[in-house]
N, C-alpha and C. Protein backbone atom coordinates (compact mmCIF):
# COMPACT_ATOMS: atom_id res chain seq x y z
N UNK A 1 -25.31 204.19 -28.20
CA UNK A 1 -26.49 204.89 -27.75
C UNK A 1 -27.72 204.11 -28.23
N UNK A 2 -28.81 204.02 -27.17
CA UNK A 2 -29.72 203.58 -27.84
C UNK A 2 -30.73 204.13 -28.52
N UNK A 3 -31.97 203.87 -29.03
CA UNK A 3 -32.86 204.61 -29.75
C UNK A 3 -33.72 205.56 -28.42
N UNK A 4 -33.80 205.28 -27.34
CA UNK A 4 -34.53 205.65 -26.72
C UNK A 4 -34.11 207.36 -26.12
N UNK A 5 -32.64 206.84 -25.73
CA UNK A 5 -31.46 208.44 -25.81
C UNK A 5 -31.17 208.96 -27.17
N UNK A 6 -31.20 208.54 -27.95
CA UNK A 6 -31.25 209.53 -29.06
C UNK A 6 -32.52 210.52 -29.07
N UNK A 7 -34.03 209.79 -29.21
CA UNK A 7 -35.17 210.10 -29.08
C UNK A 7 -34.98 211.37 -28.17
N UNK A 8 -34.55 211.00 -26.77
CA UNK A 8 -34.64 212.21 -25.92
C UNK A 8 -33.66 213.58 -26.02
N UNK A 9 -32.65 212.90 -27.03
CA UNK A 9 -31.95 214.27 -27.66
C UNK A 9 -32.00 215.15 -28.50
N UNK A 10 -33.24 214.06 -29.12
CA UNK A 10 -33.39 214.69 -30.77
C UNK A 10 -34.77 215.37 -30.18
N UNK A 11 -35.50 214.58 -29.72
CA UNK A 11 -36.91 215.36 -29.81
C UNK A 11 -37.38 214.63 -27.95
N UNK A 12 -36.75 215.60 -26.86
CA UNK A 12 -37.29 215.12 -25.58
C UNK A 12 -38.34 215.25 -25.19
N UNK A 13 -39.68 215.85 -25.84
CA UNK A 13 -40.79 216.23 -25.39
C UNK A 13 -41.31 214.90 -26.01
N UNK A 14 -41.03 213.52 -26.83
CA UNK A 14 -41.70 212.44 -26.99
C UNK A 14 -41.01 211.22 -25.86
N UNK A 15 -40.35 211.67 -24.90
CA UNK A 15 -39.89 210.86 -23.84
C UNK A 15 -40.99 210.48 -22.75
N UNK A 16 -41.65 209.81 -22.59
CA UNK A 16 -43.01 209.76 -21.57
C UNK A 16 -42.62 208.64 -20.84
N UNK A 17 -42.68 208.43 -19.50
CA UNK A 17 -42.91 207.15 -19.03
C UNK A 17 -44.00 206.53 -18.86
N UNK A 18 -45.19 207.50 -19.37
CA UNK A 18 -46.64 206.59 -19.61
C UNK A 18 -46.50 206.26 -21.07
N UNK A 19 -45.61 205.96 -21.60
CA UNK A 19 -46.08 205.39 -23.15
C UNK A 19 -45.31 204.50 -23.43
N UNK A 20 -45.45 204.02 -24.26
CA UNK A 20 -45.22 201.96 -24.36
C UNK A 20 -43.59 202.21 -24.56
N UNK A 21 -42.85 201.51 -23.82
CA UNK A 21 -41.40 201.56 -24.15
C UNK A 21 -40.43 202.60 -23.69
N UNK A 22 -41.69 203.48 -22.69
CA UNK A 22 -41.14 204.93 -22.46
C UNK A 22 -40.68 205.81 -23.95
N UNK A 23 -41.28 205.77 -24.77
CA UNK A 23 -41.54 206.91 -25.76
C UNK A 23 -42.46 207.08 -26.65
N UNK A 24 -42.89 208.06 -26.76
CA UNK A 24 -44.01 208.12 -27.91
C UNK A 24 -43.97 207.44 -29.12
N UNK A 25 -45.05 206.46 -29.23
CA UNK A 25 -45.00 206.04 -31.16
C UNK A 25 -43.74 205.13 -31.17
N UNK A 26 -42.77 205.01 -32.42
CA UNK A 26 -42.33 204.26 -33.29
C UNK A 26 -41.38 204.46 -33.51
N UNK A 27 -40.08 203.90 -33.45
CA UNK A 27 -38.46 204.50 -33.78
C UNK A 27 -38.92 205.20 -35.70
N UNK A 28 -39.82 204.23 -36.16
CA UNK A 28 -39.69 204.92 -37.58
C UNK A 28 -40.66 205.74 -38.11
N UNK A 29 -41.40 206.29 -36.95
CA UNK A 29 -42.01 208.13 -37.21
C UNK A 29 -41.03 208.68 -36.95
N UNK A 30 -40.03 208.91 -36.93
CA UNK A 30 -39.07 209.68 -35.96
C UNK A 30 -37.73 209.85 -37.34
N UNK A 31 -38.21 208.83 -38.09
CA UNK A 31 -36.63 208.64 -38.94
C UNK A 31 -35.86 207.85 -38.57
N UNK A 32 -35.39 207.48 -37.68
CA UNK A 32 -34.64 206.16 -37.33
C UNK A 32 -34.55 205.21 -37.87
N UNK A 33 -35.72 204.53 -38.63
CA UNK A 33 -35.60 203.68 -39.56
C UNK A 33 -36.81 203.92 -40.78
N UNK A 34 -36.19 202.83 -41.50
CA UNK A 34 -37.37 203.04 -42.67
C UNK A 34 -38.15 202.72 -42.45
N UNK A 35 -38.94 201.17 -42.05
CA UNK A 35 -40.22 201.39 -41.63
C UNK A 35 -40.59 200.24 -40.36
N UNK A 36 -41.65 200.29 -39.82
CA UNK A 36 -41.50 199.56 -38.60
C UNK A 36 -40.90 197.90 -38.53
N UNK A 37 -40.95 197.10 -37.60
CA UNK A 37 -40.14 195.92 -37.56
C UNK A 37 -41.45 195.34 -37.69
N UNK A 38 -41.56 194.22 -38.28
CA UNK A 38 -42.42 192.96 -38.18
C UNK A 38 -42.90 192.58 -37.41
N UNK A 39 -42.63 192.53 -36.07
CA UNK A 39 -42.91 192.25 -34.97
C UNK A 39 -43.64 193.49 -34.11
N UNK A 40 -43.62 194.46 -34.64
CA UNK A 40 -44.04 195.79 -34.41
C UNK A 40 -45.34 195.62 -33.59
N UNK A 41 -46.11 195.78 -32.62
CA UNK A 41 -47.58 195.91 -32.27
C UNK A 41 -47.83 197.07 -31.41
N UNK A 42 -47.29 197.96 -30.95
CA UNK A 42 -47.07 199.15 -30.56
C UNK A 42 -48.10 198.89 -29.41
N UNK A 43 -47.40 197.91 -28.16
CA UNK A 43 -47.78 197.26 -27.20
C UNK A 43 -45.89 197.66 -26.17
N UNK A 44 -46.49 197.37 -24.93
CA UNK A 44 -45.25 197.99 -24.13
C UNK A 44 -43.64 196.90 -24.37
N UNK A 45 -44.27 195.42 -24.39
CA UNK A 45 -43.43 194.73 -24.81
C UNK A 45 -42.49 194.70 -26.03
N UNK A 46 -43.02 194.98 -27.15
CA UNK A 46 -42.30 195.32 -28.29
C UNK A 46 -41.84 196.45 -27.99
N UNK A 47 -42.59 197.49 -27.84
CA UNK A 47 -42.07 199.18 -28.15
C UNK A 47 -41.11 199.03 -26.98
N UNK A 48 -40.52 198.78 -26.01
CA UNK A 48 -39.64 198.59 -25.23
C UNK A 48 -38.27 197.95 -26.18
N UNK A 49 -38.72 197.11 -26.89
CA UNK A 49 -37.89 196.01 -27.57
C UNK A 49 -37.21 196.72 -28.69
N UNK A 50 -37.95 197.68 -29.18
CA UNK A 50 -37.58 198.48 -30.12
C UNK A 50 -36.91 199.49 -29.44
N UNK A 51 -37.26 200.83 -28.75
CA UNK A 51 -36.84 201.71 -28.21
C UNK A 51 -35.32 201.16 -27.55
N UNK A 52 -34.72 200.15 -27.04
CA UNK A 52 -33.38 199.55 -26.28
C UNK A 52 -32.56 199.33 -27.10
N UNK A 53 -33.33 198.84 -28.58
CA UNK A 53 -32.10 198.65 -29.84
C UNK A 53 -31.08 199.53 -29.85
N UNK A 54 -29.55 199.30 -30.36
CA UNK A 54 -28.46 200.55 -30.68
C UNK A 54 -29.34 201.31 -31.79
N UNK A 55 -28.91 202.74 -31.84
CA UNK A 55 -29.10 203.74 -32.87
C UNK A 55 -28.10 203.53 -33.65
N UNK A 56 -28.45 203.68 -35.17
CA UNK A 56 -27.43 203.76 -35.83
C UNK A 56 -27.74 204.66 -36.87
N UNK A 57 -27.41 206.08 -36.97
CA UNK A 57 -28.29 206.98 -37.81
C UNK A 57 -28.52 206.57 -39.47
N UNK A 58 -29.57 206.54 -40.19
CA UNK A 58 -29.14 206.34 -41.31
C UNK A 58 -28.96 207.14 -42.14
N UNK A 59 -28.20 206.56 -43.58
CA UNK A 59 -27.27 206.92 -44.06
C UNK A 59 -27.99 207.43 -45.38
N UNK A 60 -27.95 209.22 -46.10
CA UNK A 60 -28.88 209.65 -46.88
C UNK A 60 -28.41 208.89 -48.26
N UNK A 61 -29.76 208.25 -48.84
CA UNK A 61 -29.71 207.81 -50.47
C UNK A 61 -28.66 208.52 -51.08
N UNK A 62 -27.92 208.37 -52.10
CA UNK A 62 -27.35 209.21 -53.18
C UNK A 62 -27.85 208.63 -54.08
């Protein structure tokens, strides 16, 4: 699954096709990851690039 179907399972009201990547914001407002990618510019090209990645839920500290 990717981040973008998770997004729309977990929280479908941030699914937009007017917003960069087709979803609101940042895989890591969301929890998905810890914090954004390096490459991050929250431009349609990246946030696309990000949003297509596999999900892989993470895994709580002990």
């Amino acid at each position: 699954m990717k981040m973008k179907e998770a997004l729309k399972q977990i929280y479908p009201e941030f699914v937009r096709k007017k917003s960069c990547g087709g979803a609101f914001g940042c895989p890591s407002w969301y929890g998905f990851e810890n914090s954004k990618p390096a490459y991050c510019k929250l431009e349609e090209k990246t946030c696309r690039k990000c949003w297509n990645r596999k999900y892989e839920p993470m895994k709580a500290e002990s």
